[in-house]
PDB file of N, CA and C in Angstrom:
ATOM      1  N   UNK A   1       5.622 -10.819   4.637  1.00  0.00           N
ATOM      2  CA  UNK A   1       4.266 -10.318   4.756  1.00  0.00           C
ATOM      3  C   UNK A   1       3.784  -9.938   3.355  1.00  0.00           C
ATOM      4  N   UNK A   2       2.435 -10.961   3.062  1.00  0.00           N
ATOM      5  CA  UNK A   2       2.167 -10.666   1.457  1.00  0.00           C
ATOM      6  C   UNK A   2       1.773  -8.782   1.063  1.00  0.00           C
ATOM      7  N   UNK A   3       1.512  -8.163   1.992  1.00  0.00           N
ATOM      8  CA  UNK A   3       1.027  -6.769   1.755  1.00  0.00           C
ATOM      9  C   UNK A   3       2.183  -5.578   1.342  1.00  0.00           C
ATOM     10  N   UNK A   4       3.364  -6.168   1.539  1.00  0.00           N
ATOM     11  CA  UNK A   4       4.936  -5.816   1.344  1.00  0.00           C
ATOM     12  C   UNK A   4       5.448  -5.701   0.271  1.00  0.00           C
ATOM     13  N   UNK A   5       4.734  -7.164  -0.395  1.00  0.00           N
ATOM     14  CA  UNK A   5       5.111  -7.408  -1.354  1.00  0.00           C
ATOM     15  C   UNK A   5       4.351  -6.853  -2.486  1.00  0.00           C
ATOM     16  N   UNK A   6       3.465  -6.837  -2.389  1.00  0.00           N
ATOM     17  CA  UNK A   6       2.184  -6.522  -3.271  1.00  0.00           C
ATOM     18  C   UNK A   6       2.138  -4.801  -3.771  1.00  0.00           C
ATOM     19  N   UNK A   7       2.968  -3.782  -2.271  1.00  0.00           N
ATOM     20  CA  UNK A   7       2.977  -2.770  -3.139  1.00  0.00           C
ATOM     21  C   UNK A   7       3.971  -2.244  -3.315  1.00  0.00           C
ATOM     22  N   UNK A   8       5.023  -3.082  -3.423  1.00  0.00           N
ATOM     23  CA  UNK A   8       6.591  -2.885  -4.229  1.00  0.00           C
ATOM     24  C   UNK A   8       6.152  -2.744  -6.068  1.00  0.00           C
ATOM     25  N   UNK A   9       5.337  -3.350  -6.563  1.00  0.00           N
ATOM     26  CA  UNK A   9       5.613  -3.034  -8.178  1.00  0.00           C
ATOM     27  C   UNK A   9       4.370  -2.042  -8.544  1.00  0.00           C
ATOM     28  N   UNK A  10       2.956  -1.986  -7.265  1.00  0.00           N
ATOM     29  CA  UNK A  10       1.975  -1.115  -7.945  1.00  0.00           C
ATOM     30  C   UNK A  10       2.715   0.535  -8.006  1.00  0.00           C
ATOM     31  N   UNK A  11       1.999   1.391  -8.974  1.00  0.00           N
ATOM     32  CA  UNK A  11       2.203   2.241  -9.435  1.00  0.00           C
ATOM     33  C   UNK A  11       1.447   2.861  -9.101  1.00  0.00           C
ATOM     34  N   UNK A  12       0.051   2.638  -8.818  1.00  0.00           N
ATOM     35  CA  UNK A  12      -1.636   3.696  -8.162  1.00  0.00           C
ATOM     36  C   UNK A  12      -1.786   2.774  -6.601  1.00  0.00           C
ATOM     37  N   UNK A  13      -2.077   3.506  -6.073  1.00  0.00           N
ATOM     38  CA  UNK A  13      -2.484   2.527  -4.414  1.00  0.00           C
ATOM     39  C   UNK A  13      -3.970   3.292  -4.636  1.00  0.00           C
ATOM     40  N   UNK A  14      -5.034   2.295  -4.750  1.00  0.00           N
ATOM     41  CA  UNK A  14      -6.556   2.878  -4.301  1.00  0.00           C
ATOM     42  C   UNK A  14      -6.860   2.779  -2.623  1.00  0.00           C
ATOM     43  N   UNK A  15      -7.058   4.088  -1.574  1.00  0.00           N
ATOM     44  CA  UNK A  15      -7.370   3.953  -0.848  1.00  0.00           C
ATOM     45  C   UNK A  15      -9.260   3.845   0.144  1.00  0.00           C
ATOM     46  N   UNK A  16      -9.773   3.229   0.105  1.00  0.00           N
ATOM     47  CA  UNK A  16     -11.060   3.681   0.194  1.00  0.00           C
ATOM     48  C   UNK A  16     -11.738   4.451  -0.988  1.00  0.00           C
ATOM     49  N   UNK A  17     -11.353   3.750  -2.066  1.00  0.00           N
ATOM     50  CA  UNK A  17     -12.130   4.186  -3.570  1.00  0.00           C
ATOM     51  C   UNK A  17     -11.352   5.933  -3.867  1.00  0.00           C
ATOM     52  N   UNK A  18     -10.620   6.051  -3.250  1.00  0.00           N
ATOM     53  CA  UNK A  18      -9.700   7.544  -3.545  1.00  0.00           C
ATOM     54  C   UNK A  18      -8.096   6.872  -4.312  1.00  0.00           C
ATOM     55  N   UNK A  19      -7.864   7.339  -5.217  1.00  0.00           N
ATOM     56  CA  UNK A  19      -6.750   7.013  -6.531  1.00  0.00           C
ATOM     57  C   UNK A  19      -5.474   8.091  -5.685  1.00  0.00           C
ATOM     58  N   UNK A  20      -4.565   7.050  -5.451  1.00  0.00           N
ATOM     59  CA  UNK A  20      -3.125   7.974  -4.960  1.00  0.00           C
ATOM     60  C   UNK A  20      -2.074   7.205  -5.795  1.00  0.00           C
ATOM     61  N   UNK A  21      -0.959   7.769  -6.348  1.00  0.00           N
ATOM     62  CA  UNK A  21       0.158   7.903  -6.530  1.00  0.00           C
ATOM     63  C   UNK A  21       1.350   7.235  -6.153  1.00  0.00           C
ATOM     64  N   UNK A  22       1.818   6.126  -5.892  1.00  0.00           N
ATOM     65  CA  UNK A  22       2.669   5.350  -5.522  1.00  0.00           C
ATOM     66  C   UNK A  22       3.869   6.383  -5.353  1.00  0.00           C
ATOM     67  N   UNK A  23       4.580   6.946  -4.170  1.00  0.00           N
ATOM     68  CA  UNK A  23       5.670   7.677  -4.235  1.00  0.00           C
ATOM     69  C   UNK A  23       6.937   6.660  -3.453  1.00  0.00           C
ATOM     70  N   UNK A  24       6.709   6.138  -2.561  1.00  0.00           N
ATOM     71  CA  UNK A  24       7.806   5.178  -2.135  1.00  0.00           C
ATOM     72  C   UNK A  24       6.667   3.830  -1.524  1.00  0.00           C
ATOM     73  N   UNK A  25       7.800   3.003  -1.564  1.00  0.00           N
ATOM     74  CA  UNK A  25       7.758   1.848  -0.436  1.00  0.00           C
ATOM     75  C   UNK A  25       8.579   1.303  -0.162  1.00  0.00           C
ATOM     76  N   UNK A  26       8.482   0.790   1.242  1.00  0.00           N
ATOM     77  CA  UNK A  26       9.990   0.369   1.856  1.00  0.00           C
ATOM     78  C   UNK A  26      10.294  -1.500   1.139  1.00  0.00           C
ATOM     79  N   UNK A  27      11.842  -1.567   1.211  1.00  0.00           N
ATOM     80  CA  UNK A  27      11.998  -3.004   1.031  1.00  0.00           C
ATOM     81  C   UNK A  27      11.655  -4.070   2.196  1.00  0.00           C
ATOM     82  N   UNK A  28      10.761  -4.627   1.474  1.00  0.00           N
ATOM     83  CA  UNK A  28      10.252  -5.794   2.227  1.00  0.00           C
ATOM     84  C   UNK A  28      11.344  -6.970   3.100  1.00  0.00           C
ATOM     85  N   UNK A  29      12.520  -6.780   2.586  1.00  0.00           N
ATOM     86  CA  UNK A  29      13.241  -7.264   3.123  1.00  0.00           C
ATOM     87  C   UNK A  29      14.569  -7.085   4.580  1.00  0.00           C
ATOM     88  N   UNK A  30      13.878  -5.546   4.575  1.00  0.00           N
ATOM     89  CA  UNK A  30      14.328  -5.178   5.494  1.00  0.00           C
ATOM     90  C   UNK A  30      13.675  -5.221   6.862  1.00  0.00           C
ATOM     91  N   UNK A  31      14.309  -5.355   7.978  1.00  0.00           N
ATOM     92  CA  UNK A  31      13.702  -5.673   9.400  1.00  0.00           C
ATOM     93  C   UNK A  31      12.981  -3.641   9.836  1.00  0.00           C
ATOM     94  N   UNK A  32      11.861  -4.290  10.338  1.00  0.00           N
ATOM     95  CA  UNK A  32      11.087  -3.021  10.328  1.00  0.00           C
ATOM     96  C   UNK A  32      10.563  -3.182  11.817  1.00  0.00           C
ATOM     97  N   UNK A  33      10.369  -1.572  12.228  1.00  0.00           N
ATOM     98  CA  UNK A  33       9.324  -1.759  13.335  1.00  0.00           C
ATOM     99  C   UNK A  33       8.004  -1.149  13.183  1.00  0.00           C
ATOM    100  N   UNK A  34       7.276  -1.073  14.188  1.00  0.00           N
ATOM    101  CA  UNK A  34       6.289  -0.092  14.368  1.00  0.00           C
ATOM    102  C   UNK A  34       6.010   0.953  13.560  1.00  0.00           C
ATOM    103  N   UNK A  35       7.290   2.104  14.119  1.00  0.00           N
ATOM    104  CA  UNK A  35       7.265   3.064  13.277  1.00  0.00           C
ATOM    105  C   UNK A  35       7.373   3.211  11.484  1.00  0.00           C
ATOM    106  N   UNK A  36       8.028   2.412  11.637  1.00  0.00           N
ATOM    107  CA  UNK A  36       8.844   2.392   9.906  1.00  0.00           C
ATOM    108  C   UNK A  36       7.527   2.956   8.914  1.00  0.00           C
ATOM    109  N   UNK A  37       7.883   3.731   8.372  1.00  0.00           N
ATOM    110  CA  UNK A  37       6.756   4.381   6.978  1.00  0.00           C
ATOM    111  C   UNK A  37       7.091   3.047   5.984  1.00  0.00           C
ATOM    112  N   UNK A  38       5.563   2.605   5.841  1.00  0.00           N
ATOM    113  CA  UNK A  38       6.068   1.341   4.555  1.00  0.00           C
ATOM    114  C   UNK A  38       5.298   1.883   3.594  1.00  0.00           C
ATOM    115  N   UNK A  39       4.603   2.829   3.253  1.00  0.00           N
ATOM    116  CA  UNK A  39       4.035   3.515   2.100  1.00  0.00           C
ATOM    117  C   UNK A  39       3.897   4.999   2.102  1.00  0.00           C
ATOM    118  N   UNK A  40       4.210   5.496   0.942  1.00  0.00           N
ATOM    119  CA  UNK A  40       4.103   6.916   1.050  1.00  0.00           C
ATOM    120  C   UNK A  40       3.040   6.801  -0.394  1.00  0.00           C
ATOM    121  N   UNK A  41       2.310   7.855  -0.318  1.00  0.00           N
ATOM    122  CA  UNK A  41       1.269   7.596  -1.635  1.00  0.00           C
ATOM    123  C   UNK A  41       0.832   9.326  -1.862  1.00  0.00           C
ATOM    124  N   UNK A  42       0.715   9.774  -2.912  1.00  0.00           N
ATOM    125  CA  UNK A  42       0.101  11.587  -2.966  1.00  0.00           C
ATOM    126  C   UNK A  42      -0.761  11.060  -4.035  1.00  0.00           C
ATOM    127  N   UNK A  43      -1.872  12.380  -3.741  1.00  0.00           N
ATOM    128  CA  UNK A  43      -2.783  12.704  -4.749  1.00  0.00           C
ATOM    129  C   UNK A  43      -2.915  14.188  -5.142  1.00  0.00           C
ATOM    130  N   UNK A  44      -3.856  14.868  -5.329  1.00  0.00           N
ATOM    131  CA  UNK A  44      -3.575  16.402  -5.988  1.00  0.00           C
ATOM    132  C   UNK A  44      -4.016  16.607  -4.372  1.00  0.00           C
ATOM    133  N   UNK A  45      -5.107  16.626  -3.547  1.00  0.00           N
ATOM    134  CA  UNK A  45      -5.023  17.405  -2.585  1.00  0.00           C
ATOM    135  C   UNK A  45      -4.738  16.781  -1.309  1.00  0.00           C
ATOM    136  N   UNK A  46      -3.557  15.696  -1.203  1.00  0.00           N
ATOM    137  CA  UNK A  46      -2.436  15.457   0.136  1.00  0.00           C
ATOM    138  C   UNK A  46      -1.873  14.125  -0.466  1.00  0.00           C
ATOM    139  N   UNK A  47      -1.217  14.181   0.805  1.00  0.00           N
ATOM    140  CA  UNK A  47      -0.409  12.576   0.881  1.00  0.00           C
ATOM    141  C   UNK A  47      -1.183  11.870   1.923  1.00  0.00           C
ATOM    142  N   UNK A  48      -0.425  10.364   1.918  1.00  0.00           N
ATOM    143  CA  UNK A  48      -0.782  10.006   2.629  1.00  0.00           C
ATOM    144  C   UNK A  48       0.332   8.628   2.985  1.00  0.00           C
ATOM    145  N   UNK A  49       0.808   8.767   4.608  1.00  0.00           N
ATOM    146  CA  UNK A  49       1.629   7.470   5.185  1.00  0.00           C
ATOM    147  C   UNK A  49       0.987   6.650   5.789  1.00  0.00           C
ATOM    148  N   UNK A  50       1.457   4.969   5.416  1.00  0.00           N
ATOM    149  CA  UNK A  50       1.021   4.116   6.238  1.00  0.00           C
ATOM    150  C   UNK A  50       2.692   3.472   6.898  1.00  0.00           C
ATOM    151  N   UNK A  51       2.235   3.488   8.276  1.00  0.00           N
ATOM    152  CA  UNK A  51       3.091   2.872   9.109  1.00  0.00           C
ATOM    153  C   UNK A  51       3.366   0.933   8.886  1.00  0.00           C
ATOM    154  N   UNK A  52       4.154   0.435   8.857  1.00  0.00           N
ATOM    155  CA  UNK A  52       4.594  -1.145   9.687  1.00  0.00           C
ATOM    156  C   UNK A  52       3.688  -1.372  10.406  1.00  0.00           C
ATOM    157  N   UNK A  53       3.144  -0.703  11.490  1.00  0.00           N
ATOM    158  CA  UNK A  53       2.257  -0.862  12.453  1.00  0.00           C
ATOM    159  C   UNK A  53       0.766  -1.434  11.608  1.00  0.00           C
ATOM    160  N   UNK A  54       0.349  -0.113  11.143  1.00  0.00           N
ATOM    161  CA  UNK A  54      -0.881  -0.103  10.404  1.00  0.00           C
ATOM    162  C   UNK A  54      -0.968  -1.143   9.039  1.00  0.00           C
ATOM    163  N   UNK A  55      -0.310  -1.718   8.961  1.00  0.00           N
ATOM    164  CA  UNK A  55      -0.346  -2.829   7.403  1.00  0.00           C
ATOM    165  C   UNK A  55       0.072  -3.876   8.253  1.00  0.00           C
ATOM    166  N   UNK A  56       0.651  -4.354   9.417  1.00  0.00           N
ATOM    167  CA  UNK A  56       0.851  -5.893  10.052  1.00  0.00           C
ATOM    168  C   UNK A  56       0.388  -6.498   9.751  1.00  0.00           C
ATOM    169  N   UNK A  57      -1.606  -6.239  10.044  1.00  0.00           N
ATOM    170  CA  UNK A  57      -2.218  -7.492  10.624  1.00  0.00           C
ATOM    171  C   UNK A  57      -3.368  -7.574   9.368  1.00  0.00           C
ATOM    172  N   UNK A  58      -2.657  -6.792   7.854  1.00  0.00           N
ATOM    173  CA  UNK A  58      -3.928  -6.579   7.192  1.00  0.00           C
ATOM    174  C   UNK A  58      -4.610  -7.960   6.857  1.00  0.00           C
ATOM    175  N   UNK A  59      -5.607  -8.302   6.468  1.00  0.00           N
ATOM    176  CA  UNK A  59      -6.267  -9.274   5.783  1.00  0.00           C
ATOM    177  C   UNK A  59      -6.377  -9.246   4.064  1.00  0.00           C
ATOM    178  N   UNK A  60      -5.967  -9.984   3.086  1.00  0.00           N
ATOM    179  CA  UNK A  60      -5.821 -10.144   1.746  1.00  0.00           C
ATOM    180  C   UNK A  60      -7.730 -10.698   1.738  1.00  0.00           C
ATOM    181  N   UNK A  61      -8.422  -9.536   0.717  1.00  0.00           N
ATOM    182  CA  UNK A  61      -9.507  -9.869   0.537  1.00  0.00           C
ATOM    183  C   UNK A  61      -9.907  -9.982  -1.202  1.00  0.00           C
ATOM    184  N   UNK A  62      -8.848  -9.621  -1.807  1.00  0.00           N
ATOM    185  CA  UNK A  62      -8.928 -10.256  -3.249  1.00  0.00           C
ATOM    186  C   UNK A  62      -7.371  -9.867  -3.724  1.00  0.00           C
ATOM    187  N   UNK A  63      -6.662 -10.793  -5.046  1.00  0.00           N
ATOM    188  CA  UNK A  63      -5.654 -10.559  -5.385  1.00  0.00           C
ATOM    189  C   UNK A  63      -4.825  -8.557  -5.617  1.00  0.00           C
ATOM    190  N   UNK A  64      -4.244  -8.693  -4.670  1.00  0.00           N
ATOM    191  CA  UNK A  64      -3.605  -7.009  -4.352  1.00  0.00           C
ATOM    192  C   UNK A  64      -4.565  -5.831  -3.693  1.00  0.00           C
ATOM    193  N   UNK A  65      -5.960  -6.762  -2.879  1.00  0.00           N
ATOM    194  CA  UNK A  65      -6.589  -5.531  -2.129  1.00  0.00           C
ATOM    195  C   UNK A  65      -6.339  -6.317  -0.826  1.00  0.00           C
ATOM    196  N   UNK A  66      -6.409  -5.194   0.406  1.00  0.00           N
ATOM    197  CA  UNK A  66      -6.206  -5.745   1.749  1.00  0.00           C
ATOM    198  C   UNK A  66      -7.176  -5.116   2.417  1.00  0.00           C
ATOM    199  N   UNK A  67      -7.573  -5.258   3.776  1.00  0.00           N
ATOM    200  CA  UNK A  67      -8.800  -4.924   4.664  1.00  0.00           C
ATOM    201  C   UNK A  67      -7.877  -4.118   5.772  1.00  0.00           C
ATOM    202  N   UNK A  68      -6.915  -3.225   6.188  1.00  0.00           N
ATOM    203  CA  UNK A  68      -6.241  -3.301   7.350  1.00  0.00           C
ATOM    204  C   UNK A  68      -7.131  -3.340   8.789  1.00  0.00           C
ATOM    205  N   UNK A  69      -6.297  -3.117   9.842  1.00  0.00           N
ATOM    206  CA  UNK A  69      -7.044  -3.431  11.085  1.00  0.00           C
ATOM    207  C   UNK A  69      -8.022  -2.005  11.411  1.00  0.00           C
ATOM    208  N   UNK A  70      -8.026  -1.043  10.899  1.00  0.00           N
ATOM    209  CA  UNK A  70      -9.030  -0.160  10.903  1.00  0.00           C
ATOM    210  C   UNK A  70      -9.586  -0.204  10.320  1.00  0.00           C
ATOM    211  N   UNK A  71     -10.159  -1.176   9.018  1.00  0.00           N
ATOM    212  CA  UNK A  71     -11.401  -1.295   8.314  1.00  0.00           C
ATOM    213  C   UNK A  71     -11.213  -0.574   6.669  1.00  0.00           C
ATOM    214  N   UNK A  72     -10.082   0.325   6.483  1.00  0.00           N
ATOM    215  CA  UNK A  72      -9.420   1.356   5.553  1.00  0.00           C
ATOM    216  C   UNK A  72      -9.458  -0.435   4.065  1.00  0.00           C
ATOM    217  N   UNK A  73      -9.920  -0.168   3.319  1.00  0.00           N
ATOM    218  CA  UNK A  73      -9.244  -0.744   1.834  1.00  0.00           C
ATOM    219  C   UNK A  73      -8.717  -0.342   1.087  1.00  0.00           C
ATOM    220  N   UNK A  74      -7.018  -1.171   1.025  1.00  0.00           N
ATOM    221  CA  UNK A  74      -6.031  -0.477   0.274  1.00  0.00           C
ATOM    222  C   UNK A  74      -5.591  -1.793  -0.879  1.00  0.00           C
ATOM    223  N   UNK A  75      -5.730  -1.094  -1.928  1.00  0.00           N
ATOM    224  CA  UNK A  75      -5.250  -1.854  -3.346  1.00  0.00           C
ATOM    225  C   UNK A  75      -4.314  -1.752  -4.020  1.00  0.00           C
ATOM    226  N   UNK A  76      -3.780  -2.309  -4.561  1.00  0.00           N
ATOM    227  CA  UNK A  76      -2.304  -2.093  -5.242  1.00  0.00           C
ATOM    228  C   UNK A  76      -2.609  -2.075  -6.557  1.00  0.00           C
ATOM    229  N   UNK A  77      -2.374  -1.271  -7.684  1.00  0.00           N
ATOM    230  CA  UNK A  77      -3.059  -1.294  -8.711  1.00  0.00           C
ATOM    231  C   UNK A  77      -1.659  -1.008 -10.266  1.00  0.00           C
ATOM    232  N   UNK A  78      -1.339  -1.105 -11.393  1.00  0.00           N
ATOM    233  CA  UNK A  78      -1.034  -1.233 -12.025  1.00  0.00           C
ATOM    234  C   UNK A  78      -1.662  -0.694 -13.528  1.00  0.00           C
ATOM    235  N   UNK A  79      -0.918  -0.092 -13.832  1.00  0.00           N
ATOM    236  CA  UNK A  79      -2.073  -0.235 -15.373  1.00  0.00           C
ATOM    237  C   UNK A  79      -1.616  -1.077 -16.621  1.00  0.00           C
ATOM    238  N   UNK A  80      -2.620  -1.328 -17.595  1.00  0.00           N
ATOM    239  CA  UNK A  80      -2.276  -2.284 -18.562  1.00  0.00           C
ATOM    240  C   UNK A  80      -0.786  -2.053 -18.918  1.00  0.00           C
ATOM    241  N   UNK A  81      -0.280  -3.366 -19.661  1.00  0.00           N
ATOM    242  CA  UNK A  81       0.864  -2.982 -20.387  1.00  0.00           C
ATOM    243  C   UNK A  81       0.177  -3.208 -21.732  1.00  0.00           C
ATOM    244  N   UNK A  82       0.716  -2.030 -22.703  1.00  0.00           N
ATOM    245  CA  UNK A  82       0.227  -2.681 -24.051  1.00  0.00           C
ATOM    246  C   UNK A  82       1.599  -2.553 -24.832  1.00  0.00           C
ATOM    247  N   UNK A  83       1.241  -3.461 -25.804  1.00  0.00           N
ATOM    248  CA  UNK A  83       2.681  -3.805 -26.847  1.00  0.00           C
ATOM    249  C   UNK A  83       1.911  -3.665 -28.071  1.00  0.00           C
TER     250      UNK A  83
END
């Protein structure tokens, strides 16, 4: 599932234009259900979990943003590397 993959290396997850904190994500390679927490994300005032459930059926609407099935836009975000 490309949405698995996508926020294994981001470092910021943008949720609905709100900036959170990449704190875990589960390996994509592991067999998951329903329940399984596949993102954990904080900002200064909460966290926030997304379930297996809630990222299934997302839709990819530009490279590392998704649409999930409640309408929520979640981005996987990175910042520059500079050398």
């Amino acid at each position: 599932m490309d949405i698995l993959f996508a926020m294994q290396d981001a470092k910021f997850v943008q949720v609905n234009g709100k900036l959170f904190l990449n704190q875990y994500t589960c390996d994509p390679e592991n067999t998951l259900t329903a329940d399984d927490i596949v993102l954990e994300v904080a900002a200064e005032d909460g966290e926030l979990e997304l379930t297996f459930d809630q990222v299934r059926d997302a839709d990819e609407i530009s490279r590392g943003s998704y649409r999930l099935r409640s309408g929520d836009i979640v981005s996987f975000l990175n910042p520059p590397t500079i050398h």
